[in-house]
C-alpha atoms as a PDB file:
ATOM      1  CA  UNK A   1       0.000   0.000   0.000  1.00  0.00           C
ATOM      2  CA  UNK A   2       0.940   3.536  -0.733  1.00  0.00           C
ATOM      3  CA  UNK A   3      -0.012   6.732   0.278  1.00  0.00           C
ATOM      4  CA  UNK A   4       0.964  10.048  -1.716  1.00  0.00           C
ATOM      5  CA  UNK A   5      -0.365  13.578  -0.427  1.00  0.00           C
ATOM      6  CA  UNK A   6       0.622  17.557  -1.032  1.00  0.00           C
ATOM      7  CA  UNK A   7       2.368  18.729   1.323  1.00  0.00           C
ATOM      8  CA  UNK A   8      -0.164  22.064   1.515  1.00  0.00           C
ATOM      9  CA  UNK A   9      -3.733  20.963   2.601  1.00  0.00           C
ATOM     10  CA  UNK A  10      -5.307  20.427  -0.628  1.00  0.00           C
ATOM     11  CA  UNK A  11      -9.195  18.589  -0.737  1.00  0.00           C
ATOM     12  CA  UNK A  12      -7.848  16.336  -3.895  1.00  0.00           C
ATOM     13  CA  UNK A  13      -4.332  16.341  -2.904  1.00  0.00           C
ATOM     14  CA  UNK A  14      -4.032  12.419  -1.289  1.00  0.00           C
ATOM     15  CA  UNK A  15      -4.752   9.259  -2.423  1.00  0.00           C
ATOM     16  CA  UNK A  16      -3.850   5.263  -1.636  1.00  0.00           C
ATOM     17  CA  UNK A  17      -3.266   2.836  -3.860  1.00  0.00           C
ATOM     18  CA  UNK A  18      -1.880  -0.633  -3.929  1.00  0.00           C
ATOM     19  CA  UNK A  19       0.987  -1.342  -6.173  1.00  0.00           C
ATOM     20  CA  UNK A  20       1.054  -4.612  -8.182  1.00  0.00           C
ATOM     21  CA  UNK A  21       4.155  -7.207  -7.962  1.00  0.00           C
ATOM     22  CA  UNK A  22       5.445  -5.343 -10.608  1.00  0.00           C
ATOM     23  CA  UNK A  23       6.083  -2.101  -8.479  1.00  0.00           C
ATOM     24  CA  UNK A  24      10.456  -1.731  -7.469  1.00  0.00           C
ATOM     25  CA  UNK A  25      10.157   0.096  -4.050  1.00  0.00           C
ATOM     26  CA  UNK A  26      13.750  -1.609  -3.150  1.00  0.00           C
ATOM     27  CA  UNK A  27      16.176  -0.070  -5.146  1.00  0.00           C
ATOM     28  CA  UNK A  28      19.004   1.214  -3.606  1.00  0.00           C
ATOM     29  CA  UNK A  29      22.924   1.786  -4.753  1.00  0.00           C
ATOM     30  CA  UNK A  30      25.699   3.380  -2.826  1.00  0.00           C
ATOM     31  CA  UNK A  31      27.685   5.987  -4.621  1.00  0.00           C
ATOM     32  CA  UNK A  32      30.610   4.345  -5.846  1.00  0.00           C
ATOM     33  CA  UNK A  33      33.503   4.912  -8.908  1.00  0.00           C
ATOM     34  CA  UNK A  34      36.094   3.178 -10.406  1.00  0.00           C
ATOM     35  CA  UNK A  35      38.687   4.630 -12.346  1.00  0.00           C
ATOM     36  CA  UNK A  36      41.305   2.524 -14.252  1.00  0.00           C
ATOM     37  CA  UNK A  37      44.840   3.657 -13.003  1.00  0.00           C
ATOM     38  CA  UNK A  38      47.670   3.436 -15.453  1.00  0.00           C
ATOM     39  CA  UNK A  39      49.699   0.566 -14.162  1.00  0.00           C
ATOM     40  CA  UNK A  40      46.411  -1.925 -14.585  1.00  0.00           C
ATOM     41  CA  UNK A  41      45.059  -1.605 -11.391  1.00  0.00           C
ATOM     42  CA  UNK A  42      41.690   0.065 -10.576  1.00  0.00           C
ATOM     43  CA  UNK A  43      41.250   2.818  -7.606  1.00  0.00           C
ATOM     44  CA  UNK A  44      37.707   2.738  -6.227  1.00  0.00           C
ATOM     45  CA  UNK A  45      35.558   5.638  -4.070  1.00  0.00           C
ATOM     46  CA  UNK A  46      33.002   4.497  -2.414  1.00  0.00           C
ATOM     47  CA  UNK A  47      31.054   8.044  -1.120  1.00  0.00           C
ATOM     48  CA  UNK A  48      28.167   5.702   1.244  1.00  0.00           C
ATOM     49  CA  UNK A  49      24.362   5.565   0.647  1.00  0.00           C
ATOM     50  CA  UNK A  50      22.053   8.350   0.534  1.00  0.00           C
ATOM     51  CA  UNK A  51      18.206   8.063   0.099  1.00  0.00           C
ATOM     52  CA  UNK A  52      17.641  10.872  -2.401  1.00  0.00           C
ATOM     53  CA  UNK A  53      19.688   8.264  -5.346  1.00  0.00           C
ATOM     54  CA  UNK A  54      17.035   6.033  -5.250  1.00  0.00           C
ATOM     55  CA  UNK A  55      14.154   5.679  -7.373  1.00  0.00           C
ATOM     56  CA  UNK A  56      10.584   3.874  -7.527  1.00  0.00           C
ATOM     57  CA  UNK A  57       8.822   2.554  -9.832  1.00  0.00           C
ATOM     58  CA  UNK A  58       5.200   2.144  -9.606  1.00  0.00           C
ATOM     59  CA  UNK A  59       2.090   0.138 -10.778  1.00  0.00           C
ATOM     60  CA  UNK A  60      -1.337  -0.133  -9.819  1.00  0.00           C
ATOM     61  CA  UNK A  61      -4.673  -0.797 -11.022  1.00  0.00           C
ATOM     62  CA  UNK A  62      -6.818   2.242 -10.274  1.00  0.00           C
ATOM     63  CA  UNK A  63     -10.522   3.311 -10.510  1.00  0.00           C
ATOM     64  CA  UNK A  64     -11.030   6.640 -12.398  1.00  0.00           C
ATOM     65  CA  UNK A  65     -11.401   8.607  -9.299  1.00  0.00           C
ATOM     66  CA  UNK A  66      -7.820   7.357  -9.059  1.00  0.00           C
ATOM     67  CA  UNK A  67      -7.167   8.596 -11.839  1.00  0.00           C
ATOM     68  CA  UNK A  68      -8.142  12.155 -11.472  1.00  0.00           C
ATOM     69  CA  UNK A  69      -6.946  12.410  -8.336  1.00  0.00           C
ATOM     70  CA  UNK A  70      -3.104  11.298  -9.241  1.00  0.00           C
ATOM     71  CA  UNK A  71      -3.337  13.264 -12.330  1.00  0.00           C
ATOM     72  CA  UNK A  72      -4.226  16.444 -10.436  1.00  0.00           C
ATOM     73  CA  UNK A  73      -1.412  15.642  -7.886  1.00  0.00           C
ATOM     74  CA  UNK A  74       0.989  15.361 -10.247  1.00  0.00           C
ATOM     75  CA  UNK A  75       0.408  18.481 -12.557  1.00  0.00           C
ATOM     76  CA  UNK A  76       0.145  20.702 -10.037  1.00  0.00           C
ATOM     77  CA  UNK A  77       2.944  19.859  -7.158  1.00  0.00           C
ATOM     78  CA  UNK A  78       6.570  20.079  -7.676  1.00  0.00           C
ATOM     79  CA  UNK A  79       7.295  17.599  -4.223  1.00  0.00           C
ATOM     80  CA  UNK A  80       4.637  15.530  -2.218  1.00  0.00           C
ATOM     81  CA  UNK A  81       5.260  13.173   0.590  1.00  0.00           C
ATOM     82  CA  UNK A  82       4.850   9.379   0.072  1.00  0.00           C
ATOM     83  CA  UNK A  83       4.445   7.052   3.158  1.00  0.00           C
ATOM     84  CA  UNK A  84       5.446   3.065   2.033  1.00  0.00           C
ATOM     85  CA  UNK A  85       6.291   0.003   4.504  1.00  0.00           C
ATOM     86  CA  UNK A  86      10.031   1.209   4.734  1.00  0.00           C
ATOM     87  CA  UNK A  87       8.692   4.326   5.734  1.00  0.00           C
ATOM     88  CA  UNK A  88       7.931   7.870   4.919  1.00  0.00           C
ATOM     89  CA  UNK A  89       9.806   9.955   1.759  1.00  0.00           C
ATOM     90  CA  UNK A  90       9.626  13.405   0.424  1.00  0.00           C
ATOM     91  CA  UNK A  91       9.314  12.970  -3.595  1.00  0.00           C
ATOM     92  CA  UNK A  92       8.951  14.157  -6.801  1.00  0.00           C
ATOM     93  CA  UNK A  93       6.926  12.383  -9.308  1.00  0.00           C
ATOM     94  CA  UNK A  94       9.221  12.406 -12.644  1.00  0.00           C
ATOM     95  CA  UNK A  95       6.513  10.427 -14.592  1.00  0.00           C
ATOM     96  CA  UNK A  96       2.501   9.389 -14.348  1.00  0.00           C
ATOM     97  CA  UNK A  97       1.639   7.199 -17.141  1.00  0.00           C
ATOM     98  CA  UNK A  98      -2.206   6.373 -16.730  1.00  0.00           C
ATOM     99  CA  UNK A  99      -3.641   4.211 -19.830  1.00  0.00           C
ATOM    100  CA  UNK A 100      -7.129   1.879 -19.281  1.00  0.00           C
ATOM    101  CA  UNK A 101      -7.180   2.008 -15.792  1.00  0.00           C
ATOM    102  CA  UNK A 102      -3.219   1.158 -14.890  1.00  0.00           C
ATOM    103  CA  UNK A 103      -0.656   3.151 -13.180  1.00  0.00           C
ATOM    104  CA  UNK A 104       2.836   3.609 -14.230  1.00  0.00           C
ATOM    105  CA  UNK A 105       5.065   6.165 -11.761  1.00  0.00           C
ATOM    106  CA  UNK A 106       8.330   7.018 -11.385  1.00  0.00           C
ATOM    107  CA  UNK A 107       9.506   8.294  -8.300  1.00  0.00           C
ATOM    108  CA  UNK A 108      12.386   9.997  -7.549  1.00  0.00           C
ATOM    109  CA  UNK A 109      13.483  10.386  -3.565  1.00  0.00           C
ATOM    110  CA  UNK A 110      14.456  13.823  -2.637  1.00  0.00           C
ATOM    111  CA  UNK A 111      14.641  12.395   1.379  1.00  0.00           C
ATOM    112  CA  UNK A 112      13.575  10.445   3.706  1.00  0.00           C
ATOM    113  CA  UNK A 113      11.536  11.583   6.607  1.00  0.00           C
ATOM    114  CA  UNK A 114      11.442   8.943   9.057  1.00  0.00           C
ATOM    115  CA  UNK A 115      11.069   5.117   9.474  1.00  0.00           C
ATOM    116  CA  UNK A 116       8.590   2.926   8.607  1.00  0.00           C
END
């Protein structure tokens, strides 16, 4: 299950929806290089984990009241808050596909606001 709402009070600004198996809420990758050094060798920097690299993708089957709603969220708000099982993330939505009544999002994590 996951919620997304404005962060303003806004009367169609939140919405639930359950994500299908398809749906990647897991990815996560540290910040790491590797640079090939002239005698053969490789030199790697490893700069740690931070939340705001990762990105979710999304699908759901939703209604048409859905529909609307997610639309209107995503046209008109730069950053909205989404609250999954791992916990609650400040986000903007960098795509909303909606075609027949399915869902396609991606998410991209500006933070994380606390634990799930």
């Amino acid at each position: 299950m996951i919620g997304i709402s404005t962060q303003v009070f806004d009367i169609d600004g939140s919405i639930i929806i359950n994500e299908d198996s398809e749906s990647n809420l897991g990815d996560s990758s540290a910040r790491v290089s590797r640079t090939k050094t002239l005698d053969g060798g490789v030199y790697i920097t490893h700069s740690g984990f931070t939340h705001g690299d990762r990105t979710f993708a999304i699908k759901a089957d939703i209604t048409e009241s859905q529909a609307k709603t997610m639309l209107h969220i995503y046209r008109n708000y730069k950053l909205v808050n989404m609250s999954v099982k791992e916990g609650f993330f400040e986000v903007a939505i960098q795509s909303c596909n909606i075609n027949n009544g399915e869902l396609s999002m991606t998410i991209l994590i500006n933070k994380k606001i606390s634990e799930g």
